[in-house]
Protein backbone atom coordinates (compact mmCIF):
# COMPACT_ATOMS: atom_id res chain seq x y z
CA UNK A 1 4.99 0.34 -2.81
CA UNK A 2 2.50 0.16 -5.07
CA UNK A 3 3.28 -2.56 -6.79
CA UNK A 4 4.68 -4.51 -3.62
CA UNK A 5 1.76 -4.18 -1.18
CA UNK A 6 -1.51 -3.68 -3.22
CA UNK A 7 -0.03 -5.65 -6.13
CA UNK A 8 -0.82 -3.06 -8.82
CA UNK A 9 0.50 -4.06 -12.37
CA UNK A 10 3.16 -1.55 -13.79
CA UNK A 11 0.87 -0.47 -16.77
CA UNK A 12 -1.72 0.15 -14.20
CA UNK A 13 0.17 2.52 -12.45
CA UNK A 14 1.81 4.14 -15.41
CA UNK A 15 -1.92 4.50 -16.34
CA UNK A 16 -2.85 6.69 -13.13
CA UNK A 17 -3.04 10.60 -13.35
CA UNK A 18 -0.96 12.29 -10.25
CA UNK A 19 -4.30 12.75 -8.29
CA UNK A 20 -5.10 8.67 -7.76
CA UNK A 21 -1.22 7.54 -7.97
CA UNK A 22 -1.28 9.77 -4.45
CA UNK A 23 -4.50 7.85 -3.51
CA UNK A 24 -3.26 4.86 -4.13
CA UNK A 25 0.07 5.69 -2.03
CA UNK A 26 -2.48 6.58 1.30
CA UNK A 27 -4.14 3.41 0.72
CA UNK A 28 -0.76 1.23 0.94
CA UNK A 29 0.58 3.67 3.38
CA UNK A 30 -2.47 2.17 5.81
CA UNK A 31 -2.19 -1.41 4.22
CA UNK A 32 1.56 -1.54 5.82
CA UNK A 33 0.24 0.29 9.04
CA UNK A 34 -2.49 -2.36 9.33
CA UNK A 35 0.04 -5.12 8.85
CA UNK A 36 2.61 -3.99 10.91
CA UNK A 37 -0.04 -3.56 13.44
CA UNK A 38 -1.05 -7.08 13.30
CA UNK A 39 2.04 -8.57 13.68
CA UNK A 40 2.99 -6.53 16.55
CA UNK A 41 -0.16 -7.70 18.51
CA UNK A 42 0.52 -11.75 17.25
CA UNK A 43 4.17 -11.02 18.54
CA UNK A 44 3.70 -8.81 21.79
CA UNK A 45 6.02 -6.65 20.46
């Protein structure tokens, strides 16, 4: 997810300690949200 929707290198993540990998997970948990979200209201769906 990570590295799909924020675009975070591999090295980068390997690089994060367990406390920020779970940060970063929230923030593309909302990035997908938001998206989904978006589409949904261009779409009526």
């Amino acid at each position: 997810m990570l590295l799909t929707v924020l675009r975070i290198q591999p090295s980068e993540i390997d690089d994060l300690d367990m406390e920020d990998y779970w940060f970063w997970i929230g923030v593309a948990e909302r990035e997908v949200k938001r998206r989904n979200e978006m589409m949904q209201s261009l779409y009526g769906r």
